[in-house]
N, C-alpha and C. Protein backbone atom coordinates (compact mmCIF):
# COMPACT_ATOMS: atom_id res chain seq x y z
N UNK A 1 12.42 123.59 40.49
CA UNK A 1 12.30 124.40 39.30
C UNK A 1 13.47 124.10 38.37
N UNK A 2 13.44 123.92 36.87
CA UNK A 2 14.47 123.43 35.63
C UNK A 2 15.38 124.69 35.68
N UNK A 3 16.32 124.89 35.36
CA UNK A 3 17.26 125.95 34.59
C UNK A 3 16.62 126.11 32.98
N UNK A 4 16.07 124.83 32.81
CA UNK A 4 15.81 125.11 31.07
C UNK A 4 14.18 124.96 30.61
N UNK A 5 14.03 125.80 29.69
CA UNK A 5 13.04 125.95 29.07
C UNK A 5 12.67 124.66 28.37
N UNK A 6 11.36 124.37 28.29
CA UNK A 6 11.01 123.07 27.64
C UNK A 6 11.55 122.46 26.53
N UNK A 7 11.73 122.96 25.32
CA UNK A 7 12.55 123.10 24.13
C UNK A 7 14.12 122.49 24.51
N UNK A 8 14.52 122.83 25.65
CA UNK A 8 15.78 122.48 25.58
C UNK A 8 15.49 121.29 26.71
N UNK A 9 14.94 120.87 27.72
CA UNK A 9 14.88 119.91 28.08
C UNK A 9 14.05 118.54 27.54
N UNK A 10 13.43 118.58 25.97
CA UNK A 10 13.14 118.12 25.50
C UNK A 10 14.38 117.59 24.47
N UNK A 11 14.89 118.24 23.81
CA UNK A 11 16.63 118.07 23.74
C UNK A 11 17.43 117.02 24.57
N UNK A 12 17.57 117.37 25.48
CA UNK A 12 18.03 116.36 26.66
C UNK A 12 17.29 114.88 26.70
N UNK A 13 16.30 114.74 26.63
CA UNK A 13 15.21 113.26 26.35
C UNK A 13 15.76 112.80 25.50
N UNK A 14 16.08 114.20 24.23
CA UNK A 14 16.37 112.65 22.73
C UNK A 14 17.52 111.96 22.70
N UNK A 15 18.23 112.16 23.94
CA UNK A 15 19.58 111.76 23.96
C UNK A 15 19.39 110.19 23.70
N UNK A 16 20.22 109.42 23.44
CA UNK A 16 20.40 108.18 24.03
C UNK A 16 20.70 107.93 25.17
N UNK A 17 20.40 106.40 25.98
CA UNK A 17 19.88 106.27 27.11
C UNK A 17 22.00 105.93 27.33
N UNK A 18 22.70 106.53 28.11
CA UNK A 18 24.12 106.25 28.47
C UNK A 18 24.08 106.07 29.89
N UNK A 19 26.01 105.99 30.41
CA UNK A 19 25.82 106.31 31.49
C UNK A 19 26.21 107.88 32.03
N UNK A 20 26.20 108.21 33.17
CA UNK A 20 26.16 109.55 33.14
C UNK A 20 27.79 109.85 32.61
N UNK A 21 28.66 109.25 33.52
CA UNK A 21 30.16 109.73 32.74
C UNK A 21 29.80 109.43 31.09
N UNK A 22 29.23 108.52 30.08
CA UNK A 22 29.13 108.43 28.92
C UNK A 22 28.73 109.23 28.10
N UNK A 23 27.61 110.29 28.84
CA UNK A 23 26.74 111.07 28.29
C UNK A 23 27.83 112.56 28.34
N UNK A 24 28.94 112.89 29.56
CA UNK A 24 29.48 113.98 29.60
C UNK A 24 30.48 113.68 28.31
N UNK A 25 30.57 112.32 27.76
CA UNK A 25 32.21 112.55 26.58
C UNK A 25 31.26 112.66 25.25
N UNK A 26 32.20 113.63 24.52
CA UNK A 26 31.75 113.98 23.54
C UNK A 26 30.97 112.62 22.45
N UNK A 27 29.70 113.46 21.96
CA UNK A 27 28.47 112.15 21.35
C UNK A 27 29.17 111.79 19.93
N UNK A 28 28.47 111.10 19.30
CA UNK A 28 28.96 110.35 17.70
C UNK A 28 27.92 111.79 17.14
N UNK A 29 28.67 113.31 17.05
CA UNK A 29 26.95 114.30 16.25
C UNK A 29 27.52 113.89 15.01
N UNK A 30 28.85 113.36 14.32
CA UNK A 30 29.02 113.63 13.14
C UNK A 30 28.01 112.46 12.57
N UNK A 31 27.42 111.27 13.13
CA UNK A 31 26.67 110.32 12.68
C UNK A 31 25.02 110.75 12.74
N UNK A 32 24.88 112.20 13.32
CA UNK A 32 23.20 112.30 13.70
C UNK A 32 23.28 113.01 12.40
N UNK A 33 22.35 113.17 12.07
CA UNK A 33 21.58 114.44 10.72
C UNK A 33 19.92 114.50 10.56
N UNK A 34 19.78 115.03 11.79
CA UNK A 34 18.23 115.25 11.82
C UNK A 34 17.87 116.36 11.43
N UNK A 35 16.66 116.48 10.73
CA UNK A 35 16.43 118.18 9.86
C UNK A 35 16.55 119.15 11.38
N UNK A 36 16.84 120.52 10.51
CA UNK A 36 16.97 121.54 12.16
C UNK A 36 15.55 121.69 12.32
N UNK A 37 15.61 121.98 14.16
CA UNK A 37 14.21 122.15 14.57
C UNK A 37 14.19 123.62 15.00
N UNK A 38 15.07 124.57 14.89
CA UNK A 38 15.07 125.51 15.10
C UNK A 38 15.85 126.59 15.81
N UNK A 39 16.23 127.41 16.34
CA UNK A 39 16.97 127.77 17.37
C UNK A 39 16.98 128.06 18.50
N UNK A 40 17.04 127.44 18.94
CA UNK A 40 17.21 127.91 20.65
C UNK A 40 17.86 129.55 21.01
N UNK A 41 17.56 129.76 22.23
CA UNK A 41 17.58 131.01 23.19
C UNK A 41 18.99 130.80 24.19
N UNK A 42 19.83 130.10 23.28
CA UNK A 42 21.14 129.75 24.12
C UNK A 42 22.38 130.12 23.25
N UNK A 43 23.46 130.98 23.91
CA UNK A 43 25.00 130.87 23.69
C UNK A 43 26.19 130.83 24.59
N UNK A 44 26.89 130.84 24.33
CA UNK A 44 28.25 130.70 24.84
C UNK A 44 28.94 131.64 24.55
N UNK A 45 29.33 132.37 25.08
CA UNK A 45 29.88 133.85 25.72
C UNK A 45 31.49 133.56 25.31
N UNK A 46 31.54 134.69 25.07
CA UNK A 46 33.32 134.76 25.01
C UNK A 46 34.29 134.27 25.84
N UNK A 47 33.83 134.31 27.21
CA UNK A 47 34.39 133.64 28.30
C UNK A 47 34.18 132.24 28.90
N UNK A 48 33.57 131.40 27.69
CA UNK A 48 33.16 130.05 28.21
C UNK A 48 31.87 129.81 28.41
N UNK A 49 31.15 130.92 28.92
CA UNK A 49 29.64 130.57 29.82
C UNK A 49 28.75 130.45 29.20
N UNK A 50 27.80 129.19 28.93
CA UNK A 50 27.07 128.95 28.52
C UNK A 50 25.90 129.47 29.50
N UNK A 51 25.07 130.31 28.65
CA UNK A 51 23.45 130.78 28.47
C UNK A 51 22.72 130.23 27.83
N UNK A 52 21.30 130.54 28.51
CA UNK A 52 20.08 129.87 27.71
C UNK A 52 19.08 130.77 28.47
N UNK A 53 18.21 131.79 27.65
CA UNK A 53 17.61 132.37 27.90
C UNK A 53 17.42 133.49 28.99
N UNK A 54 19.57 133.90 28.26
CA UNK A 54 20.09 134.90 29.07
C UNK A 54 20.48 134.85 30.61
N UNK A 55 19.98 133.71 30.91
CA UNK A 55 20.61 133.56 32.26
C UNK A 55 21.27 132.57 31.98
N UNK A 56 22.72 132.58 32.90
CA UNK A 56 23.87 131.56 32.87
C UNK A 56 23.21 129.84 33.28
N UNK A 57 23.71 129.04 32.52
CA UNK A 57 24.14 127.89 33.10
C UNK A 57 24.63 127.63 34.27
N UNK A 58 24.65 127.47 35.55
CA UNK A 58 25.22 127.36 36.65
C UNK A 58 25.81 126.31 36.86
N UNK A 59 25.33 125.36 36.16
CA UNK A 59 25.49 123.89 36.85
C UNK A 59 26.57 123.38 35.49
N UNK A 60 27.57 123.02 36.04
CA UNK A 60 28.72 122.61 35.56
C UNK A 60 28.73 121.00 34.56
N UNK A 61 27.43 120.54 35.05
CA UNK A 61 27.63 119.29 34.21
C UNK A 61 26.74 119.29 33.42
N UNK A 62 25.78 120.18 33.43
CA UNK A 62 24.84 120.67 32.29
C UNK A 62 25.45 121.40 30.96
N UNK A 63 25.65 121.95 31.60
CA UNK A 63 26.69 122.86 29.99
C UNK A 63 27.84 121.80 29.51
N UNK A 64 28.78 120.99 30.55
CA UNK A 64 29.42 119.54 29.74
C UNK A 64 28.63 118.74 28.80
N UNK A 65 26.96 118.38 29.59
CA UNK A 65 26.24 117.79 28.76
C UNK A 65 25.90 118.25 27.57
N UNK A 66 25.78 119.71 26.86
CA UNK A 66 25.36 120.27 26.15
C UNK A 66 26.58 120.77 25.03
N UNK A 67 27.91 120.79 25.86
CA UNK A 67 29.02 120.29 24.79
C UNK A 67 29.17 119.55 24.48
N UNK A 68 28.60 118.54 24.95
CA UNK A 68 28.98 117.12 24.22
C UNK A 68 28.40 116.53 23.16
N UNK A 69 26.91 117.65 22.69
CA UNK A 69 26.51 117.01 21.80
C UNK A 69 26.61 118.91 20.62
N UNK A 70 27.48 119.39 20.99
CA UNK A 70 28.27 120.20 20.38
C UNK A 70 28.20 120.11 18.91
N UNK A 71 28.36 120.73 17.97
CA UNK A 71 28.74 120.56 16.56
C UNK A 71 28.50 122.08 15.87
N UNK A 72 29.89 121.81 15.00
CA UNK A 72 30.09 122.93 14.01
C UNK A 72 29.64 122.46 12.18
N UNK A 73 28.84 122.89 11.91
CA UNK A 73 28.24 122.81 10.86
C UNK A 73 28.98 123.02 9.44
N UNK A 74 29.46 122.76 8.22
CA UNK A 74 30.12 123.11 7.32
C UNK A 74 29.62 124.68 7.23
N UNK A 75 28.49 125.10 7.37
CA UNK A 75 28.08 126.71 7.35
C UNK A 75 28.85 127.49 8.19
N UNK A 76 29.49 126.91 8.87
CA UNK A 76 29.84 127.82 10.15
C UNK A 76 29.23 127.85 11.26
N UNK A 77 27.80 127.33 11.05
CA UNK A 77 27.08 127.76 12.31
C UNK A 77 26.93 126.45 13.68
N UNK A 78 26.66 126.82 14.53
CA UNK A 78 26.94 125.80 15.89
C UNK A 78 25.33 125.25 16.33
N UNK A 79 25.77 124.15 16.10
CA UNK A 79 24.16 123.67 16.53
C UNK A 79 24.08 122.13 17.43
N UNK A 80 22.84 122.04 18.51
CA UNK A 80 23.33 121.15 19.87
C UNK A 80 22.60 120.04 18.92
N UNK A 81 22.78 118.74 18.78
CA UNK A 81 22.31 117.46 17.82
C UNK A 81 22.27 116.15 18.36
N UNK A 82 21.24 115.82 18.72
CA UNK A 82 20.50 114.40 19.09
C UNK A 82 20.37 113.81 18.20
N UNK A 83 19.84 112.57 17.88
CA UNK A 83 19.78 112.02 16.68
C UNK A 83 18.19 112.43 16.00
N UNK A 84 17.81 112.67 16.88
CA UNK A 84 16.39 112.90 16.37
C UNK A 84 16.14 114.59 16.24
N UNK A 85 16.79 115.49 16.89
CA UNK A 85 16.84 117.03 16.83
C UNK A 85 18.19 117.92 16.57
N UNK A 86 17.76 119.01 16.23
CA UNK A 86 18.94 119.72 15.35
C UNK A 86 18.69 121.19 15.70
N UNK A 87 19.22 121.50 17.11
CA UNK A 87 19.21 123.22 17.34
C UNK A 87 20.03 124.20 17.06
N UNK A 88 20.18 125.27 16.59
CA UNK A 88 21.07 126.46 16.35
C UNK A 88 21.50 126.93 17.54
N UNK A 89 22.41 127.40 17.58
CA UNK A 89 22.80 128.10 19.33
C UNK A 89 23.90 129.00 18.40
N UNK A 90 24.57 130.30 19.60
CA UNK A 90 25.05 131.20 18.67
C UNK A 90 26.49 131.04 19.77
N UNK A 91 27.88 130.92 18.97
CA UNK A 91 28.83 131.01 19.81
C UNK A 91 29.67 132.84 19.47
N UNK A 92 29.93 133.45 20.46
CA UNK A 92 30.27 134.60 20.52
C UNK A 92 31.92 135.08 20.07
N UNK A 93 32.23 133.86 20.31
CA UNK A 93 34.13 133.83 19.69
C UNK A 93 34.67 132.16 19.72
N UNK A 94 34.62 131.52 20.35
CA UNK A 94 34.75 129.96 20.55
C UNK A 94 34.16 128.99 21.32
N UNK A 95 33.54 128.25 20.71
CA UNK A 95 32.71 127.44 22.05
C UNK A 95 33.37 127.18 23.41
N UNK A 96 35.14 126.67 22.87
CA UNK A 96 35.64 126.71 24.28
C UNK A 96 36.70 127.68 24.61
N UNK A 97 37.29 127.29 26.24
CA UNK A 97 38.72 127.72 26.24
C UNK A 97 39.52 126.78 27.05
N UNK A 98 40.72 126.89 26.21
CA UNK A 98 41.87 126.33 27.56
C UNK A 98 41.94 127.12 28.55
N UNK A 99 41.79 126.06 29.16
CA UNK A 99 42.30 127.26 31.34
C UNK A 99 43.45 126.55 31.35
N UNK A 100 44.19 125.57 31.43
CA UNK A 100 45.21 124.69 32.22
C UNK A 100 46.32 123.94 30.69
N UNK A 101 47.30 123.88 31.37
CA UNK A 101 48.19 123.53 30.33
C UNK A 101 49.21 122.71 31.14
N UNK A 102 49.88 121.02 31.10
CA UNK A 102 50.49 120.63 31.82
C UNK A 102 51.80 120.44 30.57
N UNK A 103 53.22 120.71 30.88
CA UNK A 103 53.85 120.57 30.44
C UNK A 103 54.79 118.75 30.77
N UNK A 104 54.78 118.17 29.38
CA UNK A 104 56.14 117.30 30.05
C UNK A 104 57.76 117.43 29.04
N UNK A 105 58.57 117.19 29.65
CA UNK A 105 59.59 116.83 28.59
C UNK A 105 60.20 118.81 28.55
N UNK A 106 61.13 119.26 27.70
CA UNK A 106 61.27 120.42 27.92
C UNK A 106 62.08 120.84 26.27
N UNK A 107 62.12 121.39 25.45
CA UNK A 107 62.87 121.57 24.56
C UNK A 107 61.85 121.07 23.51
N UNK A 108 62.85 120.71 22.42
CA UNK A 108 61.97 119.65 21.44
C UNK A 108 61.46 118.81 21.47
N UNK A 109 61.55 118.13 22.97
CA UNK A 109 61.16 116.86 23.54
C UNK A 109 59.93 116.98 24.04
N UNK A 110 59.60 118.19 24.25
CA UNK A 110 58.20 118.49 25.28
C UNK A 110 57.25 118.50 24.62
N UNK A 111 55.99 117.94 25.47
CA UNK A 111 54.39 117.52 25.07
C UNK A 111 53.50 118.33 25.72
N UNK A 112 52.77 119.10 25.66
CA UNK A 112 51.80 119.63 26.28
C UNK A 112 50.17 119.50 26.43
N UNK A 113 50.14 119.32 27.39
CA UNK A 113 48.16 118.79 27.60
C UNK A 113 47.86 119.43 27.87
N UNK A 114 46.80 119.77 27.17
CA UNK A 114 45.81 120.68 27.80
C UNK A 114 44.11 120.62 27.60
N UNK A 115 43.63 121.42 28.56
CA UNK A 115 42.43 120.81 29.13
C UNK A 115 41.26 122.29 28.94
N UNK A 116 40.03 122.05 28.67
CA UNK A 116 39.32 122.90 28.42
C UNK A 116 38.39 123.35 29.46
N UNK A 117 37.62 124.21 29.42
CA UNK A 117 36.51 124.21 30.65
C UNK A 117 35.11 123.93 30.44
N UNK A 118 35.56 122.85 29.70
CA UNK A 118 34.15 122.02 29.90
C UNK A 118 35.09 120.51 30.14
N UNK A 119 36.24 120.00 30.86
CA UNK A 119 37.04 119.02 31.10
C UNK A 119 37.26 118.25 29.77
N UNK A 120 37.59 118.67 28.79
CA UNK A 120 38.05 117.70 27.70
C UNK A 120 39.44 118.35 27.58
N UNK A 121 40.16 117.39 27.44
CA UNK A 121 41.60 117.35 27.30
C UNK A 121 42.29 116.49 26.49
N UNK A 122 43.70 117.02 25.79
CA UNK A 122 44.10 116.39 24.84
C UNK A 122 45.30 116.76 24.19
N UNK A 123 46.10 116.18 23.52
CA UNK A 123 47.60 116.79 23.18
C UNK A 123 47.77 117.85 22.21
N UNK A 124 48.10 119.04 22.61
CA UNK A 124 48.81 119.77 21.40
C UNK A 124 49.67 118.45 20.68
N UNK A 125 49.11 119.02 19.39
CA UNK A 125 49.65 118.06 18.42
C UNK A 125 49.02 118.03 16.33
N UNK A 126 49.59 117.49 15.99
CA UNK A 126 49.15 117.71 14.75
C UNK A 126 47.38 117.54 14.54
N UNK A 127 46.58 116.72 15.54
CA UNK A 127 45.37 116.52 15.36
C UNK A 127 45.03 117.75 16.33
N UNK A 128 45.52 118.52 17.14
CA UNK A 128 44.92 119.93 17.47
C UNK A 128 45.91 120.73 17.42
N UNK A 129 45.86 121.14 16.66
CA UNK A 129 46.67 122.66 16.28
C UNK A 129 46.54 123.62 17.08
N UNK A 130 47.43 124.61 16.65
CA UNK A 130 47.35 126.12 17.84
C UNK A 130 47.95 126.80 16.60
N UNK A 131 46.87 127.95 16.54
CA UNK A 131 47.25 128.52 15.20
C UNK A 131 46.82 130.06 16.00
N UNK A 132 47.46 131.22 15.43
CA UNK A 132 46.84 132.41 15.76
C UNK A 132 45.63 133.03 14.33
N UNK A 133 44.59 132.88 15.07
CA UNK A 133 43.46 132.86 14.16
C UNK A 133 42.42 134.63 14.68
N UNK A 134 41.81 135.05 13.62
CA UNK A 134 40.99 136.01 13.95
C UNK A 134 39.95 135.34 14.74
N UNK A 135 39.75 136.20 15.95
CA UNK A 135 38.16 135.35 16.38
C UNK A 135 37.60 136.48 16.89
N UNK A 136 35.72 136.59 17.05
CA UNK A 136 34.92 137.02 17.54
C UNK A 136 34.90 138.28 16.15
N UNK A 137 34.29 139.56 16.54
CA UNK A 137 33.14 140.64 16.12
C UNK A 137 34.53 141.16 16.08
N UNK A 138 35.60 141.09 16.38
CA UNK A 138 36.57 142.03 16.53
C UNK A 138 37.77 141.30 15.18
N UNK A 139 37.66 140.45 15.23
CA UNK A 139 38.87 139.94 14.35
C UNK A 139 40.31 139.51 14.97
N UNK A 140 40.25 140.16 15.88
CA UNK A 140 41.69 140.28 16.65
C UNK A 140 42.57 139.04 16.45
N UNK A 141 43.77 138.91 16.31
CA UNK A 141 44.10 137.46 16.58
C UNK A 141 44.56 137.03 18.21
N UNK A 142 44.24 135.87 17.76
CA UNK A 142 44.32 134.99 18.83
C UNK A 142 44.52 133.81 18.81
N UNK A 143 45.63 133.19 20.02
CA UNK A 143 45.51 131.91 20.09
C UNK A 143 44.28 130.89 19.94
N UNK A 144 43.91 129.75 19.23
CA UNK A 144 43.50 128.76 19.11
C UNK A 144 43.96 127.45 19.11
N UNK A 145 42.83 126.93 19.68
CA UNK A 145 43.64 125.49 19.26
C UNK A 145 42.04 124.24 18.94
N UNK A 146 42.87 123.40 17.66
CA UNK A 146 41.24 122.75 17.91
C UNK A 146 41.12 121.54 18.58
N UNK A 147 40.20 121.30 19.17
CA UNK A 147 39.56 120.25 20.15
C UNK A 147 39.14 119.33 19.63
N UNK A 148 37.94 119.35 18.61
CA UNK A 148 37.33 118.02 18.33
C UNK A 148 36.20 118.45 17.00
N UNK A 149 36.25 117.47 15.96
CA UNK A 149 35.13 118.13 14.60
C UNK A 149 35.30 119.62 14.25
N UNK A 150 36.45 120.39 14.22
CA UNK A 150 36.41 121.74 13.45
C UNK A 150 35.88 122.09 14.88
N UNK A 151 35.79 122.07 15.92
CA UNK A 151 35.25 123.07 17.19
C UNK A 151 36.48 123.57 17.74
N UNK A 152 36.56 124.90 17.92
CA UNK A 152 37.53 125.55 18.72
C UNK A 152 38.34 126.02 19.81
N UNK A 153 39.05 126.24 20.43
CA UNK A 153 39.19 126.93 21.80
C UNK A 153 40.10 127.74 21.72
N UNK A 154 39.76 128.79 22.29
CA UNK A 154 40.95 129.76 22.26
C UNK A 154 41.66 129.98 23.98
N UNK A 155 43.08 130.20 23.75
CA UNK A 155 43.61 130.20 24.93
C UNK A 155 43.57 130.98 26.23
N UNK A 156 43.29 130.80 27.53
CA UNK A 156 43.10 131.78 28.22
C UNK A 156 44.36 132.20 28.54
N UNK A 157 44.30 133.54 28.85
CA UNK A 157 45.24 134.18 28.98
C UNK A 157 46.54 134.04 29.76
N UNK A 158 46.28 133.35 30.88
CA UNK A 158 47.25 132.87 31.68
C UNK A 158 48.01 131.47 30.94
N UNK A 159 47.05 130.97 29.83
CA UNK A 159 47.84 129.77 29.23
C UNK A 159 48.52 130.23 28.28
N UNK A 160 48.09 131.43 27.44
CA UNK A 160 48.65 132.06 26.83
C UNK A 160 50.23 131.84 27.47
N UNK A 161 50.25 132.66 28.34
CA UNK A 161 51.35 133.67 28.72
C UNK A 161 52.16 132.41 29.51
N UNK A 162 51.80 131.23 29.59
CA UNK A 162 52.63 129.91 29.98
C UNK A 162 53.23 129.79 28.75
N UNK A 163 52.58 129.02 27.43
CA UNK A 163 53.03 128.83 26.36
C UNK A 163 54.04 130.06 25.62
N UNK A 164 53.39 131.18 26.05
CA UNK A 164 54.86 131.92 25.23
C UNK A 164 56.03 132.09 26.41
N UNK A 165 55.82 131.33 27.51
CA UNK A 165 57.29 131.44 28.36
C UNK A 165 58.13 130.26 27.74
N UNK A 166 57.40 129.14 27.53
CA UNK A 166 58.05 128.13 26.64
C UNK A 166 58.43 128.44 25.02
N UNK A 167 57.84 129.31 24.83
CA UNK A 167 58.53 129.83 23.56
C UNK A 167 59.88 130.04 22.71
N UNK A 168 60.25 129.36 21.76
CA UNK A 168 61.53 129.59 21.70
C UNK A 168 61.40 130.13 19.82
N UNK A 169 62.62 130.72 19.47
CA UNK A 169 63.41 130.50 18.26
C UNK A 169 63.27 129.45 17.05
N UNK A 170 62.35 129.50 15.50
CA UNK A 170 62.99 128.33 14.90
C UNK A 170 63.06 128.85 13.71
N UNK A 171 63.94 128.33 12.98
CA UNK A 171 63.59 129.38 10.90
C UNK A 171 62.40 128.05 10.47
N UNK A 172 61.53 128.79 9.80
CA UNK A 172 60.74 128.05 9.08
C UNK A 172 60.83 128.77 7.47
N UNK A 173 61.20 128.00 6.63
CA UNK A 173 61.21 128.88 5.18
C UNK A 173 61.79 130.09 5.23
N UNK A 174 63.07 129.67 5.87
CA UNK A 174 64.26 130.97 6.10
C UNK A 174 63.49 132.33 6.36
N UNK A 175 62.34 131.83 7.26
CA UNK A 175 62.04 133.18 8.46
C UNK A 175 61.80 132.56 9.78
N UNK A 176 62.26 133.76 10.86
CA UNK A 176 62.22 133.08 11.96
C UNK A 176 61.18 133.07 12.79
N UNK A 177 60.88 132.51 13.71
CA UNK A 177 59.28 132.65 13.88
C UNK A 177 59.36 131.89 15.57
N UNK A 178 58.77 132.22 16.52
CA UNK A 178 58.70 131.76 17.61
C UNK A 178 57.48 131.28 17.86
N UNK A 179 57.55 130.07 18.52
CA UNK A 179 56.41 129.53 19.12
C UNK A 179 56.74 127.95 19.92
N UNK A 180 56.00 126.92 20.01
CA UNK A 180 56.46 125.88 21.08
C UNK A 180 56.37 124.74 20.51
N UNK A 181 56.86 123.81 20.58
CA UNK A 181 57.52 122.57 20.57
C UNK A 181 56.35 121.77 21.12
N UNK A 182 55.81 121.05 20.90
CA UNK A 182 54.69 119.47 21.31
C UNK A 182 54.35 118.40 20.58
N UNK A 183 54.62 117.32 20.83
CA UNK A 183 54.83 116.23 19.89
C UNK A 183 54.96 116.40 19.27
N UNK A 184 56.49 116.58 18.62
CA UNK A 184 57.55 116.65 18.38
C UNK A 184 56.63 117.81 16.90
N UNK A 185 55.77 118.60 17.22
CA UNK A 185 55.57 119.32 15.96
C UNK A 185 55.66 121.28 16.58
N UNK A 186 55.86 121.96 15.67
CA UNK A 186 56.45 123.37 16.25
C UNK A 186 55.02 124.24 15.46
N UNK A 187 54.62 125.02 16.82
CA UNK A 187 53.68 125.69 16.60
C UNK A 187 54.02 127.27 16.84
N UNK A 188 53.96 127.70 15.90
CA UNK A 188 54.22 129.50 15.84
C UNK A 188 53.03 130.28 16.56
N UNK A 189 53.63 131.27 17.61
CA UNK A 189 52.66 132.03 17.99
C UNK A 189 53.60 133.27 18.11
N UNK A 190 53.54 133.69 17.09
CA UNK A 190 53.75 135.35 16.63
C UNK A 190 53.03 136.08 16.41
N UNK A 191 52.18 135.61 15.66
CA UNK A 191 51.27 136.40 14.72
C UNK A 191 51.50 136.42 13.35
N UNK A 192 52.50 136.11 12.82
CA UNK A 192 53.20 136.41 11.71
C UNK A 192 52.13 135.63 10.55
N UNK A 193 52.30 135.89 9.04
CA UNK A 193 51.45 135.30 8.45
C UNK A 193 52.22 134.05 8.05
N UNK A 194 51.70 133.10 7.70
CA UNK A 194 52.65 132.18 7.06
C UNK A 194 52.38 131.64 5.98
């Protein structure tokens, strides 16, 4: 028996023919632009978990597969894109999150990787930012950081609370502002506006 409803395993067909590690790394969606076919009965939960027709995703390389052909729309809205199909899906606060954060180097010197839970990983750094951003129905702020095409992740809590142990002291525009050091660029996590 499928986890997915026809609609979405018809989705899966229009893929191109890869190999399976090829098919889990993120696809070329910024090169697809097929008219939308509609929306699907699938989101992604505040906590990572991808649904489809209210019952969870279970299977760990299915929902990789289904981030990978991921995309955030200039509208705002999140839709899964084959070259030949174009579905709506609804994300609840960020498609992803960081779970894991490896530190190297320590001070101004230090780099930090970090890794999402759908396994994509990549450097804090000027091409992914960590900004404290409003997210979800609530506004609240929160850590972010971006991943890949304008797609998001916000930090889990325990990475949170790593990154502000590395936290230090810096004046930016003669105010002071705390946050962390990663290739070689300084990211504020106060809250403060800037």
């Amino acid at each position: 028996m499928s986890d997915l409803a026809p609609v979405a395993e018809t989705l899966l067909k229009s893929l191109p023919d890869a190999t399976a590690e090829e098919v889990l790394k993120p696809a070329p969606v910024h090169l697809w632009n097929p008219p939308l076919s509609g929306e699907l009965d699938m989101r992604i939960a505040r906590d990572g978990t991808w649904y489809h027709e209210g019952r969870p995703i279970r299977r760990h390389r299915l929902a990789r597969l289904f981030a990978s052909i991921l995309r955030l729309e200039e509208d705002g809205r999140y839709v899964l894109v084959t070259p030949v199909e174009r579905w709506l899906i609804r994300v609840e606060a960020t498609p992803f999150v960081v779970i894991r954060a490896d530190v190297e180097g320590d001070a101004d010197d230090q780099r930090i990787h970090l890794t999402t839970n759908m396994d994509e990983s990549f450097w804090l750094d000027a091409a992914h930012p960590l900004q404290m951003l409003p997210v979800g129905v609530s506004g609240e702020l929160q850590p972010v950081v971006v991943v890949r095409g304008g797609l998001q992740a916000r930090l889990h809590r325990n990475v949170y609370y790593q990154l502000a142990e590395l936290s230090a002291p810096m004046q930016q525009e003669g105010v002071e502002r705390f946050g962390v050091h990663s290739c070689g660029c300084f990211f504020p996590m106060d809250g403060q506006q800037s």
